[in-house]
C-alpha atoms as a PDB file:
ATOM      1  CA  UNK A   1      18.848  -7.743 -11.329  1.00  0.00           C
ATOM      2  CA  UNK A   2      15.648  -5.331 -10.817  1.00  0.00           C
ATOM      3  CA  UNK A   3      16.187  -1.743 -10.141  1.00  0.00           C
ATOM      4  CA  UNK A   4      14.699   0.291  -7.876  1.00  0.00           C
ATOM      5  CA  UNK A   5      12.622   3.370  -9.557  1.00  0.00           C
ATOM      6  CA  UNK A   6      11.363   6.477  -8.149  1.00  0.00           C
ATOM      7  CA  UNK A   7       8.200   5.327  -7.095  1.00  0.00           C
ATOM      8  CA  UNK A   8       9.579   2.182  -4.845  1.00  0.00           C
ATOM      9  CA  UNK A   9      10.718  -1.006  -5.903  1.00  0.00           C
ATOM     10  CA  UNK A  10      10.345  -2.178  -9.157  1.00  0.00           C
ATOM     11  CA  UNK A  11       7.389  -4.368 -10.359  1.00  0.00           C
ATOM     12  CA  UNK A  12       9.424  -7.534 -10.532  1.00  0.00           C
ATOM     13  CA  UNK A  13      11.020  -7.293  -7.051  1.00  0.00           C
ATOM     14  CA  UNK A  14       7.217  -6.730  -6.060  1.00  0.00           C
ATOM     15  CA  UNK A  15       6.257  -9.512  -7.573  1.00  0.00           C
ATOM     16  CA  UNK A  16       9.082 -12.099  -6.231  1.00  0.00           C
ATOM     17  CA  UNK A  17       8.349 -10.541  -2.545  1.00  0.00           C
ATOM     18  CA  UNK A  18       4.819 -11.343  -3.173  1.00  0.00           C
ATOM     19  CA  UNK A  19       5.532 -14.982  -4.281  1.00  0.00           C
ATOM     20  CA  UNK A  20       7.975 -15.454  -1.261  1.00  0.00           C
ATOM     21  CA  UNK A  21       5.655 -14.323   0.889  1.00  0.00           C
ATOM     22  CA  UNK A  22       2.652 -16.747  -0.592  1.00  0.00           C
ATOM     23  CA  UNK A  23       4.888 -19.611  -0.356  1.00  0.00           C
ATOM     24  CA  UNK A  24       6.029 -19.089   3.294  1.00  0.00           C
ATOM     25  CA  UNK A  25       2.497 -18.665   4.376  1.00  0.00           C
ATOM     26  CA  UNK A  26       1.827 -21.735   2.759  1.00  0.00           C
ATOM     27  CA  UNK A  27       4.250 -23.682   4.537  1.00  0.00           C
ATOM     28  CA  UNK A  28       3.833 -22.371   7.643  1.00  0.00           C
ATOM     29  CA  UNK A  29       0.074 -23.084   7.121  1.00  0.00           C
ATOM     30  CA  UNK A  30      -1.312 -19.899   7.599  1.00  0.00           C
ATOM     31  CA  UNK A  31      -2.449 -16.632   4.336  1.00  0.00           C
ATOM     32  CA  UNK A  32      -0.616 -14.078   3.089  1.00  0.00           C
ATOM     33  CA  UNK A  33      -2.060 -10.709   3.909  1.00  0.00           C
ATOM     34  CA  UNK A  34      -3.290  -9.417   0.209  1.00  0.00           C
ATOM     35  CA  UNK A  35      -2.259  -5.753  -0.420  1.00  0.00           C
ATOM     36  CA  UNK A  36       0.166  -5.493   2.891  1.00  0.00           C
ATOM     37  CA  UNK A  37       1.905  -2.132   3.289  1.00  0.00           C
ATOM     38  CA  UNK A  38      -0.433  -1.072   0.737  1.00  0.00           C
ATOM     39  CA  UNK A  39      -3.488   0.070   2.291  1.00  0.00           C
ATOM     40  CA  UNK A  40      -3.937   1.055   6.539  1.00  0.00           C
ATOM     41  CA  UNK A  41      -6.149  -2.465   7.024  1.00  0.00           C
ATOM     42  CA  UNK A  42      -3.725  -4.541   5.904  1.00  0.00           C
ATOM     43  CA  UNK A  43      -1.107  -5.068   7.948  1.00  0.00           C
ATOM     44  CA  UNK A  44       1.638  -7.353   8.558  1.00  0.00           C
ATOM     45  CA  UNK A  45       2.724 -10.039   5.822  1.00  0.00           C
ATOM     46  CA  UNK A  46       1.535 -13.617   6.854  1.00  0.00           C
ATOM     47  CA  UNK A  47      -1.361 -14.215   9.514  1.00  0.00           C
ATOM     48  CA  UNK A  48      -0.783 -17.743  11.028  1.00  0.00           C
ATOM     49  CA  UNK A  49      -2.973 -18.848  13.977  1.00  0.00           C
ATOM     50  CA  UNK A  50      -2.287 -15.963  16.696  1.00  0.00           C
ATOM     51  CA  UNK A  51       0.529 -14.657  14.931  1.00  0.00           C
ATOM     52  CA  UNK A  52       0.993 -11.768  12.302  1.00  0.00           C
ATOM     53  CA  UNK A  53       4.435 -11.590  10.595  1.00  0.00           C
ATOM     54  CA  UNK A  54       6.216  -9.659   8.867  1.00  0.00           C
ATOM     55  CA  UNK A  55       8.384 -11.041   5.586  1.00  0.00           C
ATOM     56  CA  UNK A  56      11.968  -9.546   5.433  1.00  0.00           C
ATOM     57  CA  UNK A  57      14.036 -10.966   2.919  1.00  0.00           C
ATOM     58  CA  UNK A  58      18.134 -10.690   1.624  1.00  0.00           C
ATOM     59  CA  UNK A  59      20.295 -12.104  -0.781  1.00  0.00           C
ATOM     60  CA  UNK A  60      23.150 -10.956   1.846  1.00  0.00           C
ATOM     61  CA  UNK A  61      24.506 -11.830   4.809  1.00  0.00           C
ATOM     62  CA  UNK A  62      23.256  -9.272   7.150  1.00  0.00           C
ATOM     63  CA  UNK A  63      19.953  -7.314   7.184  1.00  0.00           C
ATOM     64  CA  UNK A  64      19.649  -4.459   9.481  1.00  0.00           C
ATOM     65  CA  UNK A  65      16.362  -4.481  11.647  1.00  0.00           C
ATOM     66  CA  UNK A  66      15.562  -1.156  13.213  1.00  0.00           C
ATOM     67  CA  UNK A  67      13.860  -0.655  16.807  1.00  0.00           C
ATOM     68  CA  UNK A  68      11.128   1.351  15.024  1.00  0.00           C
ATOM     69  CA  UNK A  69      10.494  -1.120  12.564  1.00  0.00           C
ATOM     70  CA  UNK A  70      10.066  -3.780  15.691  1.00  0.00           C
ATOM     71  CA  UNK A  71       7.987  -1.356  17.583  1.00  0.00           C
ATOM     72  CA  UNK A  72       5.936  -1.192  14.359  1.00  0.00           C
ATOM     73  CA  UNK A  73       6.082  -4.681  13.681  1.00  0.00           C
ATOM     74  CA  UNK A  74       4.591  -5.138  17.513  1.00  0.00           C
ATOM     75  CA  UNK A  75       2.015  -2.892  17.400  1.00  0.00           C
ATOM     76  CA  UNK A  76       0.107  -3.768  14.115  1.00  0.00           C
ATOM     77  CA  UNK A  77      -0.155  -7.313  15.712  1.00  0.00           C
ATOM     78  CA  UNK A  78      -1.463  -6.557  19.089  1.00  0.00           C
ATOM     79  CA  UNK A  79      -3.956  -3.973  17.306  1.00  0.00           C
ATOM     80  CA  UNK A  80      -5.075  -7.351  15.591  1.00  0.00           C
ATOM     81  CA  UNK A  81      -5.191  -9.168  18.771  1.00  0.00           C
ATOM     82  CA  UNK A  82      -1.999 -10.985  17.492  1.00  0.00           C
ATOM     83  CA  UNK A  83       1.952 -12.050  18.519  1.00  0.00           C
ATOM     84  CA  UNK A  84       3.981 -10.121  16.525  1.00  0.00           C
ATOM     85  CA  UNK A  85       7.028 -11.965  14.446  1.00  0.00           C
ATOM     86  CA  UNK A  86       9.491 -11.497  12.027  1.00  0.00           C
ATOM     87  CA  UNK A  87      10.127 -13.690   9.157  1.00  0.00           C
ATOM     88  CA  UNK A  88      13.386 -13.418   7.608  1.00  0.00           C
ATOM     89  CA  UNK A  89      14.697 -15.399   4.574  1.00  0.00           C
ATOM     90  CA  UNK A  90      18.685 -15.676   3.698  1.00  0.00           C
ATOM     91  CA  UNK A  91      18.843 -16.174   0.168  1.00  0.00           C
ATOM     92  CA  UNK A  92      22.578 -17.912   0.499  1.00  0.00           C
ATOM     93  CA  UNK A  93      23.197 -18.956   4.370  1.00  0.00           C
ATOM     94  CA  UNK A  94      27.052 -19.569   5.610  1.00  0.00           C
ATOM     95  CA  UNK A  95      27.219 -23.460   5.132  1.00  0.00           C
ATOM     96  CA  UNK A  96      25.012 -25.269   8.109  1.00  0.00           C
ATOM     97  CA  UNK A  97      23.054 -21.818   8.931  1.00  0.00           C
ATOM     98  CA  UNK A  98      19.346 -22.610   8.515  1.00  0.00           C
ATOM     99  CA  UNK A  99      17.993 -19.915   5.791  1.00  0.00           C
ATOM    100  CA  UNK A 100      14.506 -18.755   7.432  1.00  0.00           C
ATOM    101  CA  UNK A 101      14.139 -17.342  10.743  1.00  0.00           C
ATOM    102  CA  UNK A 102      11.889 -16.351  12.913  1.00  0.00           C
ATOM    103  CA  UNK A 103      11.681 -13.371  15.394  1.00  0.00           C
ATOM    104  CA  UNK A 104       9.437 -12.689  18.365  1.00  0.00           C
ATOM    105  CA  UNK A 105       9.608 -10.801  21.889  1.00  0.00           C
ATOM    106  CA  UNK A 106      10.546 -12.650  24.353  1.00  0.00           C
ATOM    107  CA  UNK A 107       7.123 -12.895  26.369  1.00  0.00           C
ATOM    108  CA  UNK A 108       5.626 -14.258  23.411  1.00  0.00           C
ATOM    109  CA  UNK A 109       8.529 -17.234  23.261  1.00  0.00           C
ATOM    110  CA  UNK A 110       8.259 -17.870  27.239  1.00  0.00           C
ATOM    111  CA  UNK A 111       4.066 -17.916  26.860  1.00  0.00           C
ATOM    112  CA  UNK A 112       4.636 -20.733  24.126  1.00  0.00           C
ATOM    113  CA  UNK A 113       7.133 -22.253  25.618  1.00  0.00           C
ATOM    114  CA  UNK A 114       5.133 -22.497  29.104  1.00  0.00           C
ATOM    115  CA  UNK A 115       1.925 -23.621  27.220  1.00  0.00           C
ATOM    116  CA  UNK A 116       3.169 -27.286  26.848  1.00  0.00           C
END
């Protein structure tokens, strides 16, 4: 298990967020976002199409999302002309749960779900 130093998480945690995050953009067919979090350009996790997501992940079975971290999470993507999402992965789902999520306001789910 990787600890967390003073200076944020450790390098190995970094590195397994960015692989996560590299393969889920894959999948979903879109790019990660290189550097995200680290510089004010780059933000979100994972452009795909008119989306910009962000990558939560836990090895537990809860994760705590915060009103200001939506309200974040919403803003960076409509700065980018974007839907903001949320991508969260459950490292070990209860039994039938899927393990990867994903978030959005609700006027973004009734425009898609309207477009067909």
């Amino acid at each position: 298990m990787t600890k967390k130093g003073k200076l944020g998480p450790s390098r190995d945690r970094k590195t397994d967020a960015n692989r996560r995050e590299q393969k889920q953009a894959q999948d979903l067919g879109g790019t990660r976002v290189p550097l995200s979090g680290a510089l004010p350009a780059q933000k979100g996790d994972i452009r795909v199409k008119d989306f910009l997501l962000d990558s939560k992940y836990t090895c537990r079975y809860s994760l705590t999302i915060s009103a200001t971290q939506l309200a974040k999470i919403n803003r960076e993507a409509r700065e980018a002309g974007k839907r903001p999402g949320l991508l969260l992965q459950l490292e070990s789902p209860p039994f039938g749960t899927p393990g990867t999520w994903v978030m959005m306001p609700q006027v973004d789910f009734e425009e898609l779900i309207n477009e067909r």
